[in-house]
N, C-alpha and C. Protein backbone atom coordinates (compact mmCIF):
# COMPACT_ATOMS: atom_id res chain seq x y z
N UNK A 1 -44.08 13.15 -6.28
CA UNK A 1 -45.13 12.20 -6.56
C UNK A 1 -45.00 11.63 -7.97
N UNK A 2 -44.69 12.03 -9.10
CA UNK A 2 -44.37 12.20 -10.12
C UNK A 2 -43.03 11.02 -10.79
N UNK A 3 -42.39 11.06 -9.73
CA UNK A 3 -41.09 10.35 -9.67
C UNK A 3 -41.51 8.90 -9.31
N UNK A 4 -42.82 9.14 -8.01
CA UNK A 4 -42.79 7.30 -7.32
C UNK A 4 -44.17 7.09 -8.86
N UNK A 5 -44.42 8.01 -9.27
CA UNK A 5 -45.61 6.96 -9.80
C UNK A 5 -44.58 6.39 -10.99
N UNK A 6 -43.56 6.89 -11.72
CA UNK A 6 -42.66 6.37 -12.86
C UNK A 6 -41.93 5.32 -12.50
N UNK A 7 -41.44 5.02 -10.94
CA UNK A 7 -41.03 4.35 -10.20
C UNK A 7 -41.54 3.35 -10.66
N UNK A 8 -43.16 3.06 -10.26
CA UNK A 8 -43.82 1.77 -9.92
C UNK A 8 -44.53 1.76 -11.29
N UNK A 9 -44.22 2.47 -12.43
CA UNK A 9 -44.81 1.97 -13.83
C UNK A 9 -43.46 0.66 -13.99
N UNK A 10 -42.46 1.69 -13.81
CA UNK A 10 -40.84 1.19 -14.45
C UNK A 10 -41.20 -0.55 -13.68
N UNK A 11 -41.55 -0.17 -12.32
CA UNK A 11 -41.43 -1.68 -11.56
C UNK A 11 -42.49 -2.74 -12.47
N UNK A 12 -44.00 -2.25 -12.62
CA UNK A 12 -44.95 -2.66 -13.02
C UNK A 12 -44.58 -3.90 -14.57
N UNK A 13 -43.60 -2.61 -15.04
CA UNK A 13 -43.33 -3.59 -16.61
C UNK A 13 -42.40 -4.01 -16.97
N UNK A 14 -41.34 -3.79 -15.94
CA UNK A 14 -40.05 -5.13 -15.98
C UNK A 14 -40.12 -6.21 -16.40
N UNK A 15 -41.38 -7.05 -15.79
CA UNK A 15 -41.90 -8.53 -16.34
C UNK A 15 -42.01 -8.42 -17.38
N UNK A 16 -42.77 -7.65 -17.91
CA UNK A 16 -43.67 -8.00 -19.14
C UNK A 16 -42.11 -7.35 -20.43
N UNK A 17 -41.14 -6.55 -19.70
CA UNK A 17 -40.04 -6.31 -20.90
C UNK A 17 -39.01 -7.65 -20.68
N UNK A 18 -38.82 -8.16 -19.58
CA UNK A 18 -37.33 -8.97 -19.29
C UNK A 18 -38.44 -10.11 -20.48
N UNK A 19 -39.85 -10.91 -19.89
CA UNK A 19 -40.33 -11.85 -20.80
C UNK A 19 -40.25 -11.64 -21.99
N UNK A 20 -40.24 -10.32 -22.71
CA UNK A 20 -39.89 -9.92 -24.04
C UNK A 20 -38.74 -10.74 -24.86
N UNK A 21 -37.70 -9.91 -23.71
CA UNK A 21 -36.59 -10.24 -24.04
C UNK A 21 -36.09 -11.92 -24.10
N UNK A 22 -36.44 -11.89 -23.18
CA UNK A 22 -36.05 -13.78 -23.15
C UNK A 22 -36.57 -14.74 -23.72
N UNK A 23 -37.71 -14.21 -24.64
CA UNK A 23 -38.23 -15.70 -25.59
C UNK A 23 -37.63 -14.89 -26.62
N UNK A 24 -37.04 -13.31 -26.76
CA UNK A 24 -36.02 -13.38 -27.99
C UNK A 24 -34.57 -13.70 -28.26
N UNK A 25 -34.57 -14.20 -26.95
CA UNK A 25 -32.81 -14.64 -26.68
C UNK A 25 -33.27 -16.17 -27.01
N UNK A 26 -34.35 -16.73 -26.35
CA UNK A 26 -34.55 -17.76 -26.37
C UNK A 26 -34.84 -18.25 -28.14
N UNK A 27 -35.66 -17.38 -28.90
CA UNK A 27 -35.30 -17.72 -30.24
C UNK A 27 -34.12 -17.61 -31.28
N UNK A 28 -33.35 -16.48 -30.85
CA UNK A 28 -32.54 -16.13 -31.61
C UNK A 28 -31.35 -17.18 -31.25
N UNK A 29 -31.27 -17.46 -30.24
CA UNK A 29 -29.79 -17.87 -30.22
C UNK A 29 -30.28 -19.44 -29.78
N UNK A 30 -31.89 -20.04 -30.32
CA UNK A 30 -32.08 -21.11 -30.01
C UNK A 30 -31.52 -21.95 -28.61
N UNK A 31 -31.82 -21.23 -27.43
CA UNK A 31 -31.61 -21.81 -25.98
C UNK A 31 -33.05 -22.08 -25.19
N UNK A 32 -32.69 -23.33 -24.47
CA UNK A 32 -33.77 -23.61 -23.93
C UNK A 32 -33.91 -22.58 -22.94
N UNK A 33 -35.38 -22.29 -21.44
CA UNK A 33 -36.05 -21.25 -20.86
C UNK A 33 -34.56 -21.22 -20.13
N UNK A 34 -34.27 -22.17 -19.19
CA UNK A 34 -33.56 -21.87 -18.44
C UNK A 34 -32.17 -21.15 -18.66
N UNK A 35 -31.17 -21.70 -19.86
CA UNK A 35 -30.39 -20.99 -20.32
C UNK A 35 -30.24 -19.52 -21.20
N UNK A 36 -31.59 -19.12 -21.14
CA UNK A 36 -31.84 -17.75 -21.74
C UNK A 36 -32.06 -16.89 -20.65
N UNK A 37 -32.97 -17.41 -19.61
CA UNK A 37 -32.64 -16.39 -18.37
C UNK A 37 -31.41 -16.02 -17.49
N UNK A 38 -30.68 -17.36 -17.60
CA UNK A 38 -29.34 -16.93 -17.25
C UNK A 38 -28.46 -15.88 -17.90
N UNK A 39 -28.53 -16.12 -19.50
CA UNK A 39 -27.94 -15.32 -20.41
C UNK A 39 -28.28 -14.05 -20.15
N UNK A 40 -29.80 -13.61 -19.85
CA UNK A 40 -30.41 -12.02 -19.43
C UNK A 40 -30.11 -12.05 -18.36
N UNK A 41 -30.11 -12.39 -17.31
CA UNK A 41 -29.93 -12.08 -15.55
C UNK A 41 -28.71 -11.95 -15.38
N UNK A 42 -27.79 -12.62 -16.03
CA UNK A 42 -26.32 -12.25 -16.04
C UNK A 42 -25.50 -10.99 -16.20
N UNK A 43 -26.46 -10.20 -16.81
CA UNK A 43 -25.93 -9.47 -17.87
C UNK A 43 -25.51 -7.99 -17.30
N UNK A 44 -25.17 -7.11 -17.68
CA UNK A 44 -25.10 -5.77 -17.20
C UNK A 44 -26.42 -4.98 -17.52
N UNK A 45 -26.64 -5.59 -18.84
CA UNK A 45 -28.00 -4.81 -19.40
C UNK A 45 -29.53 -4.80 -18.49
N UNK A 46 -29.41 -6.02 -17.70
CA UNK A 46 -30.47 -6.14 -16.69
C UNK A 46 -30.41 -5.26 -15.69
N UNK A 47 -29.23 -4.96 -14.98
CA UNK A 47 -28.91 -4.49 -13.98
C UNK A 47 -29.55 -3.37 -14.61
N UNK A 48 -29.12 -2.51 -15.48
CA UNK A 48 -29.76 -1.06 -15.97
C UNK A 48 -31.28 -1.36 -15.90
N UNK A 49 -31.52 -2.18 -16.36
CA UNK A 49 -32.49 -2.13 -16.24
C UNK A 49 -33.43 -2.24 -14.84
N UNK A 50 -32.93 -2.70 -13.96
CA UNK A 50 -33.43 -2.73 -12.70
C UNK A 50 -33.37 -1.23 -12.00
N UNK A 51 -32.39 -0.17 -12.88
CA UNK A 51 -32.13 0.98 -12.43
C UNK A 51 -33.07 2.06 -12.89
N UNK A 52 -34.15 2.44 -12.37
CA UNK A 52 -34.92 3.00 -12.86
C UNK A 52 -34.94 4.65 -13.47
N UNK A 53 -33.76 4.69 -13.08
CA UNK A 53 -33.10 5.78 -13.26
C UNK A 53 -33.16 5.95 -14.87
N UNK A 54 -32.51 4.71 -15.66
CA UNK A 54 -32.32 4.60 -17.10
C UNK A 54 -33.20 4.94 -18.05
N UNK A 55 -34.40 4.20 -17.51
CA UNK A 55 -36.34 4.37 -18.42
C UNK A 55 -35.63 2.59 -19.12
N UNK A 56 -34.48 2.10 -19.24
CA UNK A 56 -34.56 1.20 -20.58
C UNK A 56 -35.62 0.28 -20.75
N UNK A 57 -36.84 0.29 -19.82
CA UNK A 57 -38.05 -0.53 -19.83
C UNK A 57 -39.11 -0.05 -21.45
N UNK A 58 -38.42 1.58 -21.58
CA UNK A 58 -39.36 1.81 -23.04
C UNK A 58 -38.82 1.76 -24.12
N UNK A 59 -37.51 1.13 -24.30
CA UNK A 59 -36.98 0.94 -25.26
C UNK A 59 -37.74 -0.79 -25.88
N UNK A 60 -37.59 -0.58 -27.06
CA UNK A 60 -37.92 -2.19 -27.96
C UNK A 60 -37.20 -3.33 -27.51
N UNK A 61 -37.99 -4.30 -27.56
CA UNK A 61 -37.44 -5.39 -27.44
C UNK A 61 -36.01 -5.45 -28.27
N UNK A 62 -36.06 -5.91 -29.42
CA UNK A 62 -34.90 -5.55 -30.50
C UNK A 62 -33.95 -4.87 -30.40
N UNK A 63 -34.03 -3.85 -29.74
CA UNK A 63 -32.83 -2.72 -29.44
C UNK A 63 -32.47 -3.29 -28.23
N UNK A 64 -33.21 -3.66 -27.05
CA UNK A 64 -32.49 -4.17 -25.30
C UNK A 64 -31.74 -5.70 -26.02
N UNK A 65 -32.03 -6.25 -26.85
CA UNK A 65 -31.49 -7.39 -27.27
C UNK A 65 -30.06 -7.41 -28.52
N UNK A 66 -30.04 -6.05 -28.93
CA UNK A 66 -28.88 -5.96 -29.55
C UNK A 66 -28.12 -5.21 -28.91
N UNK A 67 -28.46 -4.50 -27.72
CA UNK A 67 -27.89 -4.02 -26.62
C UNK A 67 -27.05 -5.48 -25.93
N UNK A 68 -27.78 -5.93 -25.35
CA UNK A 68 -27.21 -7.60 -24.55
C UNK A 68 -26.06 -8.27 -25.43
N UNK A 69 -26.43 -7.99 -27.05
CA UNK A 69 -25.97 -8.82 -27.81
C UNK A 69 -24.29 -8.33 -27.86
N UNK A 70 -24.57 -6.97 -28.00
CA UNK A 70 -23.05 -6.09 -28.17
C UNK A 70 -22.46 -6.04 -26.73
N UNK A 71 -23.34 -6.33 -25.40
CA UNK A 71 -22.34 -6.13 -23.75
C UNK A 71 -21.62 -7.77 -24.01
N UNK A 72 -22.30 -8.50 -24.48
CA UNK A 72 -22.03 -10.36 -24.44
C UNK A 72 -20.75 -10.47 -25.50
N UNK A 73 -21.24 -9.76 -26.56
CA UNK A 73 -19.64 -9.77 -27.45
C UNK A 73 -18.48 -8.88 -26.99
N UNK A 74 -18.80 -8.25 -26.17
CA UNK A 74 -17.70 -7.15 -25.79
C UNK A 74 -16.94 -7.59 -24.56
N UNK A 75 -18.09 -8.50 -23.88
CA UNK A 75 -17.22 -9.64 -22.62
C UNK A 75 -16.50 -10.77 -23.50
N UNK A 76 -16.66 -11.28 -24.31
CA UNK A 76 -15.94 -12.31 -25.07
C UNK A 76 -14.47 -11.93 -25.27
N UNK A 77 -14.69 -10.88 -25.74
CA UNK A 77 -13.72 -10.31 -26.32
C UNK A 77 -12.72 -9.54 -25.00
N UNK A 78 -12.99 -9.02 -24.30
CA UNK A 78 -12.48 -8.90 -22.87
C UNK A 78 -11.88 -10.27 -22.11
N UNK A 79 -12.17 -11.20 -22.14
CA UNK A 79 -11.91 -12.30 -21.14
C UNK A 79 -11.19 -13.06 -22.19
N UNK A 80 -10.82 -12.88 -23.56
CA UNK A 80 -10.07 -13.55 -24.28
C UNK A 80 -10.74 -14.88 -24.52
N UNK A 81 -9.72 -15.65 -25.50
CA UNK A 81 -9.64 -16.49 -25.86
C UNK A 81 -8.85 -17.79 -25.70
N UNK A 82 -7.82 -17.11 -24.21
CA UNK A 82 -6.78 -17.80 -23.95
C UNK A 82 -7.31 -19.01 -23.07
N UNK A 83 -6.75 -20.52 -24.03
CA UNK A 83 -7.29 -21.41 -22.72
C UNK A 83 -6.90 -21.73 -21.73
N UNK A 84 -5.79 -21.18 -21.51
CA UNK A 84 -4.98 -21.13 -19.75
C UNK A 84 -6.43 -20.89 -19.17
N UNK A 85 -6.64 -19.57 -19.69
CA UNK A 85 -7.40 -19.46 -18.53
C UNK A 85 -8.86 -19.74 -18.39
N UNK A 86 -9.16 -19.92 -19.35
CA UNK A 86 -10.17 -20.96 -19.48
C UNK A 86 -10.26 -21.57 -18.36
N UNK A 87 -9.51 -22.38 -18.72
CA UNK A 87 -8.95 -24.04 -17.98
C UNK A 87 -8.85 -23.60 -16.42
N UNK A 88 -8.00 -22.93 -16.39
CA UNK A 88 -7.97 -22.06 -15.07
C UNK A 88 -9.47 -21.94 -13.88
N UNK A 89 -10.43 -21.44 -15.09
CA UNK A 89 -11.84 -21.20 -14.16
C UNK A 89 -12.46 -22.14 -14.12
N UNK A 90 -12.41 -23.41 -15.29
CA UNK A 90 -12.59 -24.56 -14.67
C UNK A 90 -12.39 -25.33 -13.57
N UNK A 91 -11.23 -25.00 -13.48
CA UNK A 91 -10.73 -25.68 -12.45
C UNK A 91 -11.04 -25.14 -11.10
N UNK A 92 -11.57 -23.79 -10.76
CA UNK A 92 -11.93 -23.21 -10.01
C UNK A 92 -13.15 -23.51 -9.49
N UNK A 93 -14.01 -23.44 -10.59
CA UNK A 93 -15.51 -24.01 -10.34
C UNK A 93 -15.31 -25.62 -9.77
N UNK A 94 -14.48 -26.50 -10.79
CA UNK A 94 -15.04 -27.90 -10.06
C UNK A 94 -14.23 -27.84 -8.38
N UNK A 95 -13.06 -27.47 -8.53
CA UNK A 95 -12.64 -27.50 -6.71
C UNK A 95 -13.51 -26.65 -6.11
N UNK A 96 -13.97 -25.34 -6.05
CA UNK A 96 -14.91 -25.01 -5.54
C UNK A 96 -16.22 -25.50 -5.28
N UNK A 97 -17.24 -26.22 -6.34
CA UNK A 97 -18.10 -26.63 -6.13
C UNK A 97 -17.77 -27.82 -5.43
N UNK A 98 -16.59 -28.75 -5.36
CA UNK A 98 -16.56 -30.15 -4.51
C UNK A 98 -16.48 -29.54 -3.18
N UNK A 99 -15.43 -28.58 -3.13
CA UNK A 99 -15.51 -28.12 -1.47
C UNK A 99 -16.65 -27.39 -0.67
N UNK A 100 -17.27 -26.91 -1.18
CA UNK A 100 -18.53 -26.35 -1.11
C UNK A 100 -19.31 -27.31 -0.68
N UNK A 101 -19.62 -28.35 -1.56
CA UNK A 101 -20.82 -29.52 -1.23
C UNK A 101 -22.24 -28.63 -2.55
N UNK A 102 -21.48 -27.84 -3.11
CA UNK A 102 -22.80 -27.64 -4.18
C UNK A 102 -22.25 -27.77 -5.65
N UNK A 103 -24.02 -27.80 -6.51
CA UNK A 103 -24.10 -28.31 -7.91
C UNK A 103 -22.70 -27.13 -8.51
N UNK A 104 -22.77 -27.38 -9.67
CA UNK A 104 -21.79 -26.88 -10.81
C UNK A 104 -22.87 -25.64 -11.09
N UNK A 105 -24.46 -25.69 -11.15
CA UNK A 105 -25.21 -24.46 -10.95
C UNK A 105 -25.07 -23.35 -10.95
N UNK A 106 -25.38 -24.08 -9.20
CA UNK A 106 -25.01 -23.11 -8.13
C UNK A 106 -23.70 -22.30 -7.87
N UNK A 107 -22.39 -22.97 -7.98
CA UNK A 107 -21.49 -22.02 -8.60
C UNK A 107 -21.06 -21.19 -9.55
N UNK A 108 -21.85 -21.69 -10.55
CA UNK A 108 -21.72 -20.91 -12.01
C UNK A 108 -22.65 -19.39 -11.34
N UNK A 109 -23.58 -19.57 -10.36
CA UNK A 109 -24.18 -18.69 -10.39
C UNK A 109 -24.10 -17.57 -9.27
N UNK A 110 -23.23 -17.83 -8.68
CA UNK A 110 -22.86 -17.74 -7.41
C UNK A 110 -21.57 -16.60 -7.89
N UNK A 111 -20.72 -17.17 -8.62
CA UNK A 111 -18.94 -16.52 -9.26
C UNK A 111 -19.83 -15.32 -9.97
N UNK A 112 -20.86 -15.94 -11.30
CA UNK A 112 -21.17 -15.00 -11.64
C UNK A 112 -22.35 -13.61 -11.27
N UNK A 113 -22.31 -13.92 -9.90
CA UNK A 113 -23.45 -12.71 -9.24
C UNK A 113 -22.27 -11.74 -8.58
N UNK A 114 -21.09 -12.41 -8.00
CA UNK A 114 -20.26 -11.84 -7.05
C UNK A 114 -18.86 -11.70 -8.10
N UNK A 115 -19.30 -11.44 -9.22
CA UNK A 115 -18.02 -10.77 -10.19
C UNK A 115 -16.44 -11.82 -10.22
N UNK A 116 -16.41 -13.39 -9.98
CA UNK A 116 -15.95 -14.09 -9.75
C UNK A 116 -14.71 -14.41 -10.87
N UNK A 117 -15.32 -14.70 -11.94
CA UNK A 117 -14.75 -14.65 -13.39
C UNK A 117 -13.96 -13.66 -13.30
N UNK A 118 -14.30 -12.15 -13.74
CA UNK A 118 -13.91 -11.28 -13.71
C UNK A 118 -12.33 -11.26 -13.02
N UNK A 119 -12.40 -11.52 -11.39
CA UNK A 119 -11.42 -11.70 -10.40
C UNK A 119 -10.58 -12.65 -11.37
N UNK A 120 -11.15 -13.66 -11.58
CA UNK A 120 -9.78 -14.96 -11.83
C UNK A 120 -8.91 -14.31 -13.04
N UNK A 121 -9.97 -13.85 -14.10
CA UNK A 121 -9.20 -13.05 -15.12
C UNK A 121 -8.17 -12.07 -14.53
N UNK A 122 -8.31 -11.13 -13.77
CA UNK A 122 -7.38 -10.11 -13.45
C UNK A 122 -6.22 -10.48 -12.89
N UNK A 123 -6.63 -11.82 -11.92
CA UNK A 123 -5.75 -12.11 -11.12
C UNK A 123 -5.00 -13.56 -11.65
N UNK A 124 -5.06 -14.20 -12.84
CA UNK A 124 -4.96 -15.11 -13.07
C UNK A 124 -3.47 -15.62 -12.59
N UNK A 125 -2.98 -14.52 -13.92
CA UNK A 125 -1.02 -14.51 -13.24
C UNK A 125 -0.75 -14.85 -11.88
N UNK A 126 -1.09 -14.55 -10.88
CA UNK A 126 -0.89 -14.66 -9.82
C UNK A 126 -1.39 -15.88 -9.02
N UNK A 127 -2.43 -16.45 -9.51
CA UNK A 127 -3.68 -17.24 -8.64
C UNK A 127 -2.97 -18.59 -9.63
N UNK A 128 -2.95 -18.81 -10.47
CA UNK A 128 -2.25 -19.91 -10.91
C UNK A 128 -1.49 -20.65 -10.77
N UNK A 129 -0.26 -20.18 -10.14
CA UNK A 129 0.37 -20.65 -9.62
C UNK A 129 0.78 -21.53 -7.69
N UNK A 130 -0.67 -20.79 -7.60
CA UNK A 130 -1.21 -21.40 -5.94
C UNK A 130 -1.31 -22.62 -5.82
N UNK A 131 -1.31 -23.25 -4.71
CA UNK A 131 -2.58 -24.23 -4.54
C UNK A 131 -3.57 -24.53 -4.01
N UNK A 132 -4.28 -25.74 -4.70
CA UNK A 132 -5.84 -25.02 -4.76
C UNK A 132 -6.20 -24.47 -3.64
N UNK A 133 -5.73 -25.01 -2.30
CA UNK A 133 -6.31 -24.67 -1.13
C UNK A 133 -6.50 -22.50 -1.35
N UNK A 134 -5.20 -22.23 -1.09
CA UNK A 134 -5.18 -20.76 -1.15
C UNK A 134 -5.86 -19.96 -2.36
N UNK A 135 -6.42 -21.37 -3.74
CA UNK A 135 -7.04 -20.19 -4.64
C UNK A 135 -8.36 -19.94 -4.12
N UNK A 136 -8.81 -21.63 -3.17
CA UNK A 136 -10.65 -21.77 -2.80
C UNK A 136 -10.45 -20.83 -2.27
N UNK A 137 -9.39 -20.46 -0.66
CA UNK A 137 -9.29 -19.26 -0.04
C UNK A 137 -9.72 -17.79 -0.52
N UNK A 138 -8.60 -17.57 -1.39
CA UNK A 138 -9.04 -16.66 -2.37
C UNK A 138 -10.31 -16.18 -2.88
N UNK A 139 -10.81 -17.29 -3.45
CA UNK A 139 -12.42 -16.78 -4.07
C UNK A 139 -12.74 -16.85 -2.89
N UNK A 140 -13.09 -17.43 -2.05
CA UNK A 140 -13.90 -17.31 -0.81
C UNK A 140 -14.25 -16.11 -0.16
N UNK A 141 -12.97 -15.67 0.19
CA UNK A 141 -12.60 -14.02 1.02
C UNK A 141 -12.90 -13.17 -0.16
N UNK A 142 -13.07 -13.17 -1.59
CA UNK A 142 -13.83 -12.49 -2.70
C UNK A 142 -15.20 -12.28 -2.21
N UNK A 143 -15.54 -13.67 -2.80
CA UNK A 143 -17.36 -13.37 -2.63
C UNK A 143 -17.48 -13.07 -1.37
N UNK A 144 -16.94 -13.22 0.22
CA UNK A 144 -17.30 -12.61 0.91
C UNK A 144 -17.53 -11.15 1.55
N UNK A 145 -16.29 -10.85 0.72
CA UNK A 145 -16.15 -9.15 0.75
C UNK A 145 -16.98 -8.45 -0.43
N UNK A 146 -17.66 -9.34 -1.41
CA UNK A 146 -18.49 -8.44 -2.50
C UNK A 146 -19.97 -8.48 -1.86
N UNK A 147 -20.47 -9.51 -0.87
CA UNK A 147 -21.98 -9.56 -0.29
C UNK A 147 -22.00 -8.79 0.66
């Protein structure tokens, strides 16, 4: 009993910590509403946080935000700097989103729910040299096997 009532505190104040957080992403790094929730919903740090397992709902605002701040620099720094591949996931998103029939959004949000990025990075060497048909393929049979 003990466990569901911590459960449904943890559930209870998610809102009131993620809103914390996001008008301090939203000040600090000066982004409008919409691009600050992306920046938090994206993140790994949310996911913990959805895990109630963690408690990170009683930690400070300040600390879950220099938490985000150090997972966001530590992906930068992971996915490089190289603009191959950059360019690469560009190019992924706009053929994808034309074949699709959806916004640039909706794919941005779509790659990044179903670990998409991630894929092109690992697999870049390889996927680069395709064409496009077999890379859309590619991501396709991805996000389908990650839902």
């Amino acid at each position: 009993m003990l466990q569901n009532d911590q459960n449904q505190l943890g559930y209870a104040m998610l809102p009131f910590v993620m809103r914390e957080l996001v008008n301090m992403v939203m000040k600090k790094k000066t982004l409008p509403l919409r691009d600050a929730l992306y920046y938090v919903y994206s993140s790994q740090l949310y996911k913990f946080l959805l895990d109630l397992n963690t408690k990170l709902w009683y930690s400070s605002t300040l600390s879950l935000y220099e938490a985000l701040e150090k997972e966001k620099t530590e992906q930068r720094k992971a996915q490089g700097d190289d603009p191959e591949i950059l360019l690469f996931k560009m190019f992924c998103i706009e053929n994808y989103r034309e074949a699709k029939k959806k916004s640039a959004e909706e794919v941005l949000l779509l790659f990044s729910a179903h670990g998409v990025f991630e894929f092109l990075n690992d697999n870049f060497e390889m996927l680069h040299t395709q064409d496009t048909e077999y890379i859309l393929d590619t991501i396709t049979t991805y996000i389908n096997k990650k839902r």
